[in-house]
Protein backbone atom coordinates (compact mmCIF):
# COMPACT_ATOMS: atom_id res chain seq x y z
CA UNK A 1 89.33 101.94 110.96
CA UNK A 2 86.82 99.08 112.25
CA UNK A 3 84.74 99.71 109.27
CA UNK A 4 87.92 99.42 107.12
CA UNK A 5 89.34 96.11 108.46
CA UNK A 6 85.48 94.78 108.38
CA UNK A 7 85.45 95.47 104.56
CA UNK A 8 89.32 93.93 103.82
CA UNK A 9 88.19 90.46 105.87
CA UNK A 10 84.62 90.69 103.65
CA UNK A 11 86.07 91.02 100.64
CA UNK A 12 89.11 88.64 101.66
CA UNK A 13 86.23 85.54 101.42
CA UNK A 14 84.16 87.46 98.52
CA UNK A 15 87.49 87.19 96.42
CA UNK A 16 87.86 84.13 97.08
CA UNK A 17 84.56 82.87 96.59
CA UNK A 18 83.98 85.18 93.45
CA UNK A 19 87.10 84.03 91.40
CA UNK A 20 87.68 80.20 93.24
CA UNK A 21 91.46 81.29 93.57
CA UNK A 22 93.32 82.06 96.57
CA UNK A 23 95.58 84.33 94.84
CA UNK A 24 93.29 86.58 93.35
CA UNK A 25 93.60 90.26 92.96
CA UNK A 26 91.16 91.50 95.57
CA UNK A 27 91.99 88.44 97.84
CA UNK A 28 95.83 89.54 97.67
CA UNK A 29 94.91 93.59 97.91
CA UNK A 30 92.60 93.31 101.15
CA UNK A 31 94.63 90.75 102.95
CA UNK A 32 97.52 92.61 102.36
CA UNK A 33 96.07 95.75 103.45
CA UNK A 34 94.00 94.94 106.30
CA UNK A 35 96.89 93.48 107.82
CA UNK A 36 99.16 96.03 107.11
CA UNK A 37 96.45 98.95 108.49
CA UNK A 38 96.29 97.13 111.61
CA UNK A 39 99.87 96.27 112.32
CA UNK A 40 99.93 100.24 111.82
CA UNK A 41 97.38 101.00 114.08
CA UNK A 42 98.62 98.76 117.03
CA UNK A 43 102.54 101.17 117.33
CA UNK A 44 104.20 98.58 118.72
CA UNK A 45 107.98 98.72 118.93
CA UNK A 46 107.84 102.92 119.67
CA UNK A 47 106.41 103.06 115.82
CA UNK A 48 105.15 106.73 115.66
CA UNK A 49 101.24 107.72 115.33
CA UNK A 50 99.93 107.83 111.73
CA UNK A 51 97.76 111.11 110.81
CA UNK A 52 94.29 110.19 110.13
CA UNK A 53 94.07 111.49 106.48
CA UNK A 54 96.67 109.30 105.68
CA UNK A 55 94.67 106.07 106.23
CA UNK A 56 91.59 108.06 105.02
CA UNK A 57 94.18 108.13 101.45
CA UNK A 58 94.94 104.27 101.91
CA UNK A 59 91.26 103.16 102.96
CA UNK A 60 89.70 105.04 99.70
CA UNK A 61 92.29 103.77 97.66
CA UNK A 62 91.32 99.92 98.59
CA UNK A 63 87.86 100.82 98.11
CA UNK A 64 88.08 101.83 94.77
CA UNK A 65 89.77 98.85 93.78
CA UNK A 66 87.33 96.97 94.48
CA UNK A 67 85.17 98.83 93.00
CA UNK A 68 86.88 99.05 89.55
CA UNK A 69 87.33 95.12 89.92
CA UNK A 70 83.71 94.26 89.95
CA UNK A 71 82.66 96.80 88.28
CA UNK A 72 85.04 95.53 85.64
CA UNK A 73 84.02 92.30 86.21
CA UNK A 74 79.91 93.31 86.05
CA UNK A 75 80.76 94.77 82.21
CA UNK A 76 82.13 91.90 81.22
CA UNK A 77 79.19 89.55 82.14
CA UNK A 78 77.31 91.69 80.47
CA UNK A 79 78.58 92.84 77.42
CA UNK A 80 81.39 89.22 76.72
CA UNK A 81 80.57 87.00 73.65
CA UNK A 82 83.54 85.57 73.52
CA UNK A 83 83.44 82.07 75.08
CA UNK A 84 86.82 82.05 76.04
CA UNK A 85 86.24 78.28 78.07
CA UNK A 86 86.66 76.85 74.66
CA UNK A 87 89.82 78.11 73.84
CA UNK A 88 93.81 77.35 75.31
CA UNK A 89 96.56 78.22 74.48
CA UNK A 90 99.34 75.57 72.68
CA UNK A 91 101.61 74.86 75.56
CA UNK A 92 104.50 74.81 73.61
CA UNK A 93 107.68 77.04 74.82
CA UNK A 94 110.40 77.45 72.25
CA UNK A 95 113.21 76.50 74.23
CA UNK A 96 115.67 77.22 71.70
CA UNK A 97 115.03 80.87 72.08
CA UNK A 98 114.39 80.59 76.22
CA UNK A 99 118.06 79.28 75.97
CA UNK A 100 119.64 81.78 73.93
CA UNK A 101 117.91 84.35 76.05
CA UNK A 102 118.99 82.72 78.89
CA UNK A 103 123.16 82.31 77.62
CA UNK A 104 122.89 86.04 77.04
CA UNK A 105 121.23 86.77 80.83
CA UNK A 106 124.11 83.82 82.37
CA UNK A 107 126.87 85.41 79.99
CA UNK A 108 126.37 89.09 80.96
CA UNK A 109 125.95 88.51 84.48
CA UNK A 110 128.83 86.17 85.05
CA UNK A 111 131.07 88.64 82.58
CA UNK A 112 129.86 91.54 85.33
CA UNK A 113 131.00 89.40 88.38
CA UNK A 114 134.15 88.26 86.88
CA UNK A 115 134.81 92.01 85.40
CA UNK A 116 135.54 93.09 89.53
CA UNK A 117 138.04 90.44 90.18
CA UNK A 118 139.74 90.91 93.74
CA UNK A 119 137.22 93.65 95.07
CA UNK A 120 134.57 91.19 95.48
CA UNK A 121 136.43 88.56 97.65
CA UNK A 122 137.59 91.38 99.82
CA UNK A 123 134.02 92.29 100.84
CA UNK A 124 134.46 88.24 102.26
CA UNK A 125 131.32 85.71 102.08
CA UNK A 126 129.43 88.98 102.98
CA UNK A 127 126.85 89.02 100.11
CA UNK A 128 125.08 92.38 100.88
CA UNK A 129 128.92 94.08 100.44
CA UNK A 130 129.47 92.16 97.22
CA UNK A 131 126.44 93.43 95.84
CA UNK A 132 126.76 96.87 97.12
CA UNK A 133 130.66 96.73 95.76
CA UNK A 134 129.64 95.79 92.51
CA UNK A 135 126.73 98.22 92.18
CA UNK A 136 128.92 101.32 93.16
CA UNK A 137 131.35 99.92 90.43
CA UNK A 138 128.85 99.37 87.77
CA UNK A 139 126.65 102.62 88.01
CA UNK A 140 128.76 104.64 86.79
CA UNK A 141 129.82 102.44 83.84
CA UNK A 142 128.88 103.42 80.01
CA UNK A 143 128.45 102.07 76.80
CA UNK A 144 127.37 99.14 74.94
CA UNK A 145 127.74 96.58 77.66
CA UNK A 146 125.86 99.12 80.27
CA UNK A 147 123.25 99.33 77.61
CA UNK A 148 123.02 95.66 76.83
CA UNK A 149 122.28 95.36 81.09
CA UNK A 150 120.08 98.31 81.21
CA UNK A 151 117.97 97.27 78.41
CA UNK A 152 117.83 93.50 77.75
CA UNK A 153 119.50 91.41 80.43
CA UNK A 154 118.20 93.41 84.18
CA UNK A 155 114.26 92.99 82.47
CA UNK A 156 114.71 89.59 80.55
CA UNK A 157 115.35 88.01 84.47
CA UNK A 158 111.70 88.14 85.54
CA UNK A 159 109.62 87.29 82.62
CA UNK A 160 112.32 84.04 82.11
CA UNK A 161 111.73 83.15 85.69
CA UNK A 162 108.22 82.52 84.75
CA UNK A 163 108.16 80.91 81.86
CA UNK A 164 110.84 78.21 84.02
CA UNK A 165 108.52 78.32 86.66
CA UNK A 166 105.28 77.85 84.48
CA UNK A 167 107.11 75.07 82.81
CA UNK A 168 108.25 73.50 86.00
CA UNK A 169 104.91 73.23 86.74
CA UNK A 170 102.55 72.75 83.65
CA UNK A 171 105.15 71.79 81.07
CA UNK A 172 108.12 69.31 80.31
CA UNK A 173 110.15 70.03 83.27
CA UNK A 174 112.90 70.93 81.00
CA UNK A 175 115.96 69.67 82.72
CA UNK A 176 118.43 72.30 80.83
CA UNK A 177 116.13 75.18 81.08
CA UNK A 178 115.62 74.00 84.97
CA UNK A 179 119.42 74.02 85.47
CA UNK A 180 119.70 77.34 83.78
CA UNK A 181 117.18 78.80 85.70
CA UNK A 182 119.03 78.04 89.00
CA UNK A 183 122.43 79.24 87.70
CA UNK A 184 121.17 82.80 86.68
CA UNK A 185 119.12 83.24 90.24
CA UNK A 186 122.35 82.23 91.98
CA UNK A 187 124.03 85.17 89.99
CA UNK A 188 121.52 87.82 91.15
CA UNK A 189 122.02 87.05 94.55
CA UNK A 190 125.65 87.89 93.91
CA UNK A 191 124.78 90.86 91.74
CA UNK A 192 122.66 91.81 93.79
CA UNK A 193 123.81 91.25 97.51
CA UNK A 194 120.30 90.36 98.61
CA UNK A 195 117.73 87.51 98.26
CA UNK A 196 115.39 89.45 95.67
CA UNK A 197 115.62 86.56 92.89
CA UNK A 198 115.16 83.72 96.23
CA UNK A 199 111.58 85.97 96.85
CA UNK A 200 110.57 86.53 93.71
CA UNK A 201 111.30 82.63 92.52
CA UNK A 202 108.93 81.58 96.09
CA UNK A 203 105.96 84.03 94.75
CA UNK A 204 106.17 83.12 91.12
CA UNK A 205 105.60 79.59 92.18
CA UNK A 206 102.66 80.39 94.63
CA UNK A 207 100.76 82.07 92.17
CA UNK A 208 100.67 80.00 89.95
CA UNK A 209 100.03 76.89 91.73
CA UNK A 210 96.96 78.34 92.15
CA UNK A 211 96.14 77.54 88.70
CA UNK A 212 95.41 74.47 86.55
CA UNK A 213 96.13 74.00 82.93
CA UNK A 214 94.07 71.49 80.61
CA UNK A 215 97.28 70.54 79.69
CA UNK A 216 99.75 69.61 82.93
CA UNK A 217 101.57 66.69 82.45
CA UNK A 218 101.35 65.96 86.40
CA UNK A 219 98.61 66.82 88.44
CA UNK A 220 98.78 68.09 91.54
CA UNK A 221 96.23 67.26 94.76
CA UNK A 222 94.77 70.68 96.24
CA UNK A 223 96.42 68.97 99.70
CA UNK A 224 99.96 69.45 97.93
CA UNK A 225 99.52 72.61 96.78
CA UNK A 226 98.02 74.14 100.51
CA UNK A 227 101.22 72.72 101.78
CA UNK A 228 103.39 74.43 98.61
CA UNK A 229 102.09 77.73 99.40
CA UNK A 230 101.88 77.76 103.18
CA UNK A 231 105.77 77.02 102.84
CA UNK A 232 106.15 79.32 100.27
CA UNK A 233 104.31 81.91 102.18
CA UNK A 234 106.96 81.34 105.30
CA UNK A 235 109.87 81.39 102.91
CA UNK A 236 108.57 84.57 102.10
CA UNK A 237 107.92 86.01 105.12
CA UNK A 238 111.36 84.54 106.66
CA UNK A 239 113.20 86.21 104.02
CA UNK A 240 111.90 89.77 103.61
CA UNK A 241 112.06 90.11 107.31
CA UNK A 242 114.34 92.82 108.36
CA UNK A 243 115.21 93.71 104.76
CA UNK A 244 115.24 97.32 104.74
CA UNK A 245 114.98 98.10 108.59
CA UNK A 246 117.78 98.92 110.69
CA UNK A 247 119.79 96.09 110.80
CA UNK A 248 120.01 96.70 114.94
CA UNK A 249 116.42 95.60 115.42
CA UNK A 250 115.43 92.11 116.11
CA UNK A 251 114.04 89.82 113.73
CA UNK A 252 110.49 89.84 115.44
CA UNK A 253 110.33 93.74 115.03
CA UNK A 254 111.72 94.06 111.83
CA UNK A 255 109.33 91.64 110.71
CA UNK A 256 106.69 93.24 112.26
CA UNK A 257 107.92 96.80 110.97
CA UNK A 258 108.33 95.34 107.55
CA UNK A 259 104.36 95.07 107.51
CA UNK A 260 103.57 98.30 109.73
CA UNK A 261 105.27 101.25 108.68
CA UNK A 262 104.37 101.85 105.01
CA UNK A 263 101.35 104.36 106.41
CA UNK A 264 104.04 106.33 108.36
CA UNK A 265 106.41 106.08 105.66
CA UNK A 266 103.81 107.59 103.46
CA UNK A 267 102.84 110.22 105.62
CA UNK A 268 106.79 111.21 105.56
CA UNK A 269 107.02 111.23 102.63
CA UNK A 270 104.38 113.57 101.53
CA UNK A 271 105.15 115.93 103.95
CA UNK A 272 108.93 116.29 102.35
CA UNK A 273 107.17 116.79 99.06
CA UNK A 274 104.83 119.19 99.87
CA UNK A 275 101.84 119.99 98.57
CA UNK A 276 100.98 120.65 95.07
CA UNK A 277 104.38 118.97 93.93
CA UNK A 278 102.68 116.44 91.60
CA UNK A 279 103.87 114.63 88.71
CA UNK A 280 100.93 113.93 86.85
CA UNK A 281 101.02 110.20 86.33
CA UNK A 282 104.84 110.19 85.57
CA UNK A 283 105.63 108.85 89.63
CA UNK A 284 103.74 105.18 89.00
CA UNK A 285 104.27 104.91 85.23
CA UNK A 286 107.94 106.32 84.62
CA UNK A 287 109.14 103.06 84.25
CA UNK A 288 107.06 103.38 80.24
CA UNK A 289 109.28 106.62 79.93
CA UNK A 290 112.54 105.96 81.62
CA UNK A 291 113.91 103.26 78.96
CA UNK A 292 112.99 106.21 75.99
CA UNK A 293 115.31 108.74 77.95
CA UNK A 294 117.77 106.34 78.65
CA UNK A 295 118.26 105.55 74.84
CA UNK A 296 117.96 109.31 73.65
CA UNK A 297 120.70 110.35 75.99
CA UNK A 298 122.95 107.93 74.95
CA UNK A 299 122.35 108.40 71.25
CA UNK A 300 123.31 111.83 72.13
CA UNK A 301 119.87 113.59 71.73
CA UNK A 302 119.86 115.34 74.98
CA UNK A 303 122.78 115.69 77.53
CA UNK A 304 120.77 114.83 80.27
CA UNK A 305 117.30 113.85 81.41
CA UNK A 306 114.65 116.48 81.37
CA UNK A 307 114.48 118.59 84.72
CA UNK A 308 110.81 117.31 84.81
CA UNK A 309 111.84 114.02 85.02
CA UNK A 310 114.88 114.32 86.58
CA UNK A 311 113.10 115.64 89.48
CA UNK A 312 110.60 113.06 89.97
CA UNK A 313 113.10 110.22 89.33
CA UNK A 314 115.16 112.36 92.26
CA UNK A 315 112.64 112.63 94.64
CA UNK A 316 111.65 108.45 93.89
CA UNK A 317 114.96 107.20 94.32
CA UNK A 318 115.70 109.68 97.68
CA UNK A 319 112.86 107.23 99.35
CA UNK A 320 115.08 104.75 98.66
CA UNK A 321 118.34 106.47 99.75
CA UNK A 322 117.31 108.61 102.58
CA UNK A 323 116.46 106.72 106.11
CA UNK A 324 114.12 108.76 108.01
CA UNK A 325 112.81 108.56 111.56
CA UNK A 326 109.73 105.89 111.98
CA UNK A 327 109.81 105.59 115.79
CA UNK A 328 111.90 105.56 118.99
CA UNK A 329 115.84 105.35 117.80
CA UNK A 330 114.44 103.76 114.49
CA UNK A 331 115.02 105.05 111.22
CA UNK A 332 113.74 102.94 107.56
CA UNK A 333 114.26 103.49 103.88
CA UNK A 334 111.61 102.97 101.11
CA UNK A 335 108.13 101.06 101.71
CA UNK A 336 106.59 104.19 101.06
CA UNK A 337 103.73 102.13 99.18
CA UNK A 338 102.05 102.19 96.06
CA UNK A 339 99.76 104.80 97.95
CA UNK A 340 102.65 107.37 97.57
CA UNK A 341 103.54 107.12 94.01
CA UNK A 342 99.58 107.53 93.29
CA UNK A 343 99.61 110.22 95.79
CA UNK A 344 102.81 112.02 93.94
CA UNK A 345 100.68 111.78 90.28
CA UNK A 346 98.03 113.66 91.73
CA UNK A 347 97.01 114.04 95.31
CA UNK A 348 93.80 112.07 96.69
CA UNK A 349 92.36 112.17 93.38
CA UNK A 350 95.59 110.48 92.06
CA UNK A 351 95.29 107.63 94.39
CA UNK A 352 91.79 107.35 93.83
CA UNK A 353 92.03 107.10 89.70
CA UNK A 354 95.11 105.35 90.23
CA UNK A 355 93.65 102.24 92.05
CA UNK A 356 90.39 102.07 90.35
CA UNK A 357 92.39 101.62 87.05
CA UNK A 358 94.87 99.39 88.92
CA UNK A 359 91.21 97.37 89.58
CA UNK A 360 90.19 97.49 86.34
CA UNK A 361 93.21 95.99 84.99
CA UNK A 362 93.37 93.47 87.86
CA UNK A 363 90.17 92.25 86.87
CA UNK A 364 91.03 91.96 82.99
CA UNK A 365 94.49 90.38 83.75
CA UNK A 366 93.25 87.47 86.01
CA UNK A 367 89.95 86.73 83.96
CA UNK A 368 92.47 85.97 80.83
CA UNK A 369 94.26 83.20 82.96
CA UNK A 370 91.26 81.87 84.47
CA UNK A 371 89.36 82.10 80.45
CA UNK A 372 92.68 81.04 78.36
CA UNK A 373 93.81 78.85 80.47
CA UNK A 374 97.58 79.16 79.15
CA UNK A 375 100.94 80.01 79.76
CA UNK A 376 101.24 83.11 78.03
CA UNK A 377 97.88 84.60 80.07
CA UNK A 378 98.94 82.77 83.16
CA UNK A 379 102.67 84.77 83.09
CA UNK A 380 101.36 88.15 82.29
CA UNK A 381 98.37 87.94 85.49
CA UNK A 382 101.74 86.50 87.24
CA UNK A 383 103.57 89.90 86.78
CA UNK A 384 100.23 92.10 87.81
CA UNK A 385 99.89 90.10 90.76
CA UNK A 386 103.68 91.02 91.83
CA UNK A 387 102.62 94.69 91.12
CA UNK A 388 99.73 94.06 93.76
CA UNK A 389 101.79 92.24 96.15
CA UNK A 390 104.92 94.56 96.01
CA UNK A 391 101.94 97.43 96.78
CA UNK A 392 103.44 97.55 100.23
CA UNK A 393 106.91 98.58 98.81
CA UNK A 394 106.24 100.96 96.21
CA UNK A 395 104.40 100.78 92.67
CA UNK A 396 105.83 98.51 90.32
CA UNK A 397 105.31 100.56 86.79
CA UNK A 398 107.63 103.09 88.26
CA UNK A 399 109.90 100.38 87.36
CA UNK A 400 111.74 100.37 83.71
CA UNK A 401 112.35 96.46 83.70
CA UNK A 402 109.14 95.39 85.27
CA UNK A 403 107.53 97.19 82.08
CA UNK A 404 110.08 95.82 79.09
CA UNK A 405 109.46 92.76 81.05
CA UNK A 406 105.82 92.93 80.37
CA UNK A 407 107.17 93.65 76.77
CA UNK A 408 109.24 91.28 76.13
CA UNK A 409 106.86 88.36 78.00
CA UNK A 410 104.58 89.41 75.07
CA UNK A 411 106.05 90.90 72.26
CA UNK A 412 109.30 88.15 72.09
CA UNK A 413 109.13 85.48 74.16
CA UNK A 414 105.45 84.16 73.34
CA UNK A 415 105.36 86.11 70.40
CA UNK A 416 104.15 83.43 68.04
CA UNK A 417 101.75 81.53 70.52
CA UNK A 418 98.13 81.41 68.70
CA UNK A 419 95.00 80.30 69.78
CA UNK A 420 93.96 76.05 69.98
C-alpha cells in the first residue's frame, strides 16, 4: 500500500515534468488512483474492509500503465522521423455542418421533451424525476426516431461539445455555435435528470486549457488558466458529490464515498460473477459491437441479441441497477471501475493487458496534441482523457456513443482537415 501511494505521488511530478502538462495521462491516472486507494484504505463512514487481492488487481493495473506509457513513449524517441513540431493543423471548423449537426441534436431532443407533454410537469421542478420519467417512456420506444437517438443524436453530444469548447477557446468564439452549445446542454439536463452535460462541459474545458495552439486568437496567462481549472476542478467535485450514493448520506460522506468505494465495489462485484465468467474483451470494448447488434436486430437479422452478449451487457448494466451493501446501513450502485470491466475480459491477466494497452494508447493520443498542435488531435486526446478520468466509474469503450463519438469526431466532423 505505502509502496503503492509512493509510486502514484512519483509519477504524479514525473508526468508532469515528462509531458509539461498538468493534464496528462499518467498525471490524471496516479492522482486519481492514489487518492482513491487511500480514501479506501482509511473506512471512514462504516465503509467495509477491501480484500487485499483486490488492490493487488488495482496496484498492477496502474503499474502497467505506466509502463506501456513510457515504454510507448521510449519507441517513439527512438524509432520517430516524423518532425511533427513543423506541422498544425488549419484551424478552420466548418460551421455550416457543426450547425446542421447541431439543429438535428436541438431538434430531436426538444421533439423528445415536448413528445411527454403533461407527465413531465407532474414530476414538478424535480429534474432527476423528469429525467427518470422520460427515460422509462423512451426505452421502450421503436423505430426510426429511436434509431435516429440511438445512433446519431445520444453520440453526436460529446464530440460537438468539444469542438464548441475548442473553439471557445482557440477559435472565433462563434457566437451562434456558442448559443447553440448552451441550448442543447440545457436539454440533457432535462433528458437526462442529472448534471452529466454541466460535468462533462467543466472537464472538456480543463483539459484543454492545458493546451496552446499556434493559432489562438487570445492568449491566455498560465495565472488565468490555474485559476480556470482550480474552479473547474471544484465545480467538478461539487457536482458529482453524492451522485450515485444514497441520497440519505451527507454531502461530506457522499463525497468522500464517491472517491472511496470503487475497490469495494469491485470486490462485489467479482464475487457475484464468479470466477471463470469472462468475456474475453467484449466487457471494456462492447461499446465497438453494441451499435452492429443494435442495427441487425432492427433490420430484422436476428430477433434478439446473442445470449453471449446479452449476458455480458446483463451483468454490465445490473452494476448499474442493483445497489449493494458498501458499509454500515449504506448501499451504492455502479463505480465498479475500469478495474472491473478489465477484470470481466479476463481475470488479472485482463486487467493487466488491458491497462498496458490503455498506456500505450494514452501515450500515442496525447503526443498527437502536444506534436500537431490542432483541434482535431487536441479533441480526440480530449475524449481518451475522459476515458482515464471516468476510470473511477467504469470503462468508457463499454460505451456505444463514446465510440461513434470517436467516429464521428474523425470520420465526419473533421473529416476534411489536412495537414499546414
Amino acid at each position: 500500500m505505502i509502496l503503492f501511494l509512493v509510486v502514484c505521488l512519483i509519477f504524479s511530478f514525473v508526468g508532469y515534468f515528462s509531458e509539461k502538462k498538468v493534464l496528462n495521462p499518467v498525471t490524471i491516472m496516479c492522482t486519481l488512483w492514489g487518492m482513491i486507494i487511500l480514501l479506501s484504505k482509511l473506512q471512514l463512514y462504516g465503509l467495509y474492509s477491501v480484500e487485499k487481492d483486490i488492490y493487488e488487481i488495482i496496484f498492477n493495473g496502474v503499474y502497467t500503465f505506466i509502463f506501456g506509457y513510457y515504454l510507448t513513449k521510449f519507441i517513439n524517441l527512438i524509432v520517430s522521423k516524423d518532425t511533427f513540431g513543423d506541422h498544425n493543423f488549419y484551424f478552420d471548423i466548418n460551421y455550416k455542418k457543426i450547425y446542421i449537426l447541431y439543429a438535428i441534436c436541438i431538434t430531436y431532443t426538444f421533439f423528445r421533451i415536448s413528445q411527454y407533454g403533461l407527465g413531465i410537469f407532474s414530476n414538478g421542478f424535480n429534474l432527476a424525476g423528469i429525467g427518470s420519467y422520460i427515460n422509462s417512456v423512451s426505452n421502450s420506444s421503436n423505430g426510426i426516431v429511436a434509431a435516429l437517438g440511438f445512433l446519431i443524436v445520444t453520440p453526436l453530444f460529446f464530440p460537438l461539445l468539444i469542438v464548441s469548447s475548442i473553439d471557445l477557446i482557440f477559435g472565433k468564439r462563434d457566437r451562434v455555435l456558442f448559443i447553440l452549445t448552451i441550448v442543447l446542454i440545457l436539454e440533457r439536463i432535462i433528458v437526462y435528470g442529472g448534471r452529466l452535460p454541466i460535468i462533462q462541459f467543466v472537464i472538456t474545458m480543463g483539459i484543454i486549457m492545458n493546451f496552446e495552439n499556434k493559432k489562438q486568437l487570445v492568449k491566455i496567462s498560465k495565472f488565468s488558466k490555474i485559476i480556470i481549472i482550480t474552479a473547474g476542478i471544484i465545480i467538478f467535485i461539487a457536482l458529482t458529490s453524492t451522485k450515485m450514493v444514497d441520497t440519505s448520506v451527507s454531502m461530506w460522506k457522499g463525497l468522500y464515498l464517491d472517491f472511496a468505494m470503487q475497490p469495494y465495489m469491485f470486490q462485489s462485484w467479482k464475487n457475484i460473477l464468479g470466477n471463470n465468467n469472462y468475456s474475453y474483451g467484449f466487457a471494456s470494448l462492447f461499446g465497438f459491437i453494441h451499435p452492429i447488434i443494435y442495427a441487425l436486430e432492427n433490420i430484422g437479422f436476428f430477433s434478439t441479441m446473442p445470449q453471449f452478449f446479452s449476458n455480458i451487457y446483463t451483468n454490465i448494466q445490473n452494476t448499474f441497477n442493483v445497489w449493494v451493501p458498501i458499509g454500515d446501513q449504506l448501499t451504492a450502485n455502479a463505480y465498479t471501475s475500469a478495474f472491473w470491466y478489465l477484470y470481466y475480459d479476463g481475470g488479472i491477466l485482463g486487467t493487466i493487458v488491458g491497462m498496458f494497452i490503455l498506456g500505450m494508447i494514452s501515450f500515442l493520443f496525447f503526443n498527437m496534441a502536444i506534436k500537431h498542435n490542432g483541434a482535431k488531435s487536441l479533441s480526440n486526446y480530449v475524449m481518451i482523457a475522459f476515458c482515464l478520468i471516468y476510470t473511477f466509474t467504469d470503462m468508457e469503450f463499454y460505451k456505444y456513443d463514446f465510440v461513434l463519438g470517436i467516429l464521428y469526431l474523425n470520420f465526419l466532423i473533421y473529416k476534411n482537415y489536412k495537414f499546414r
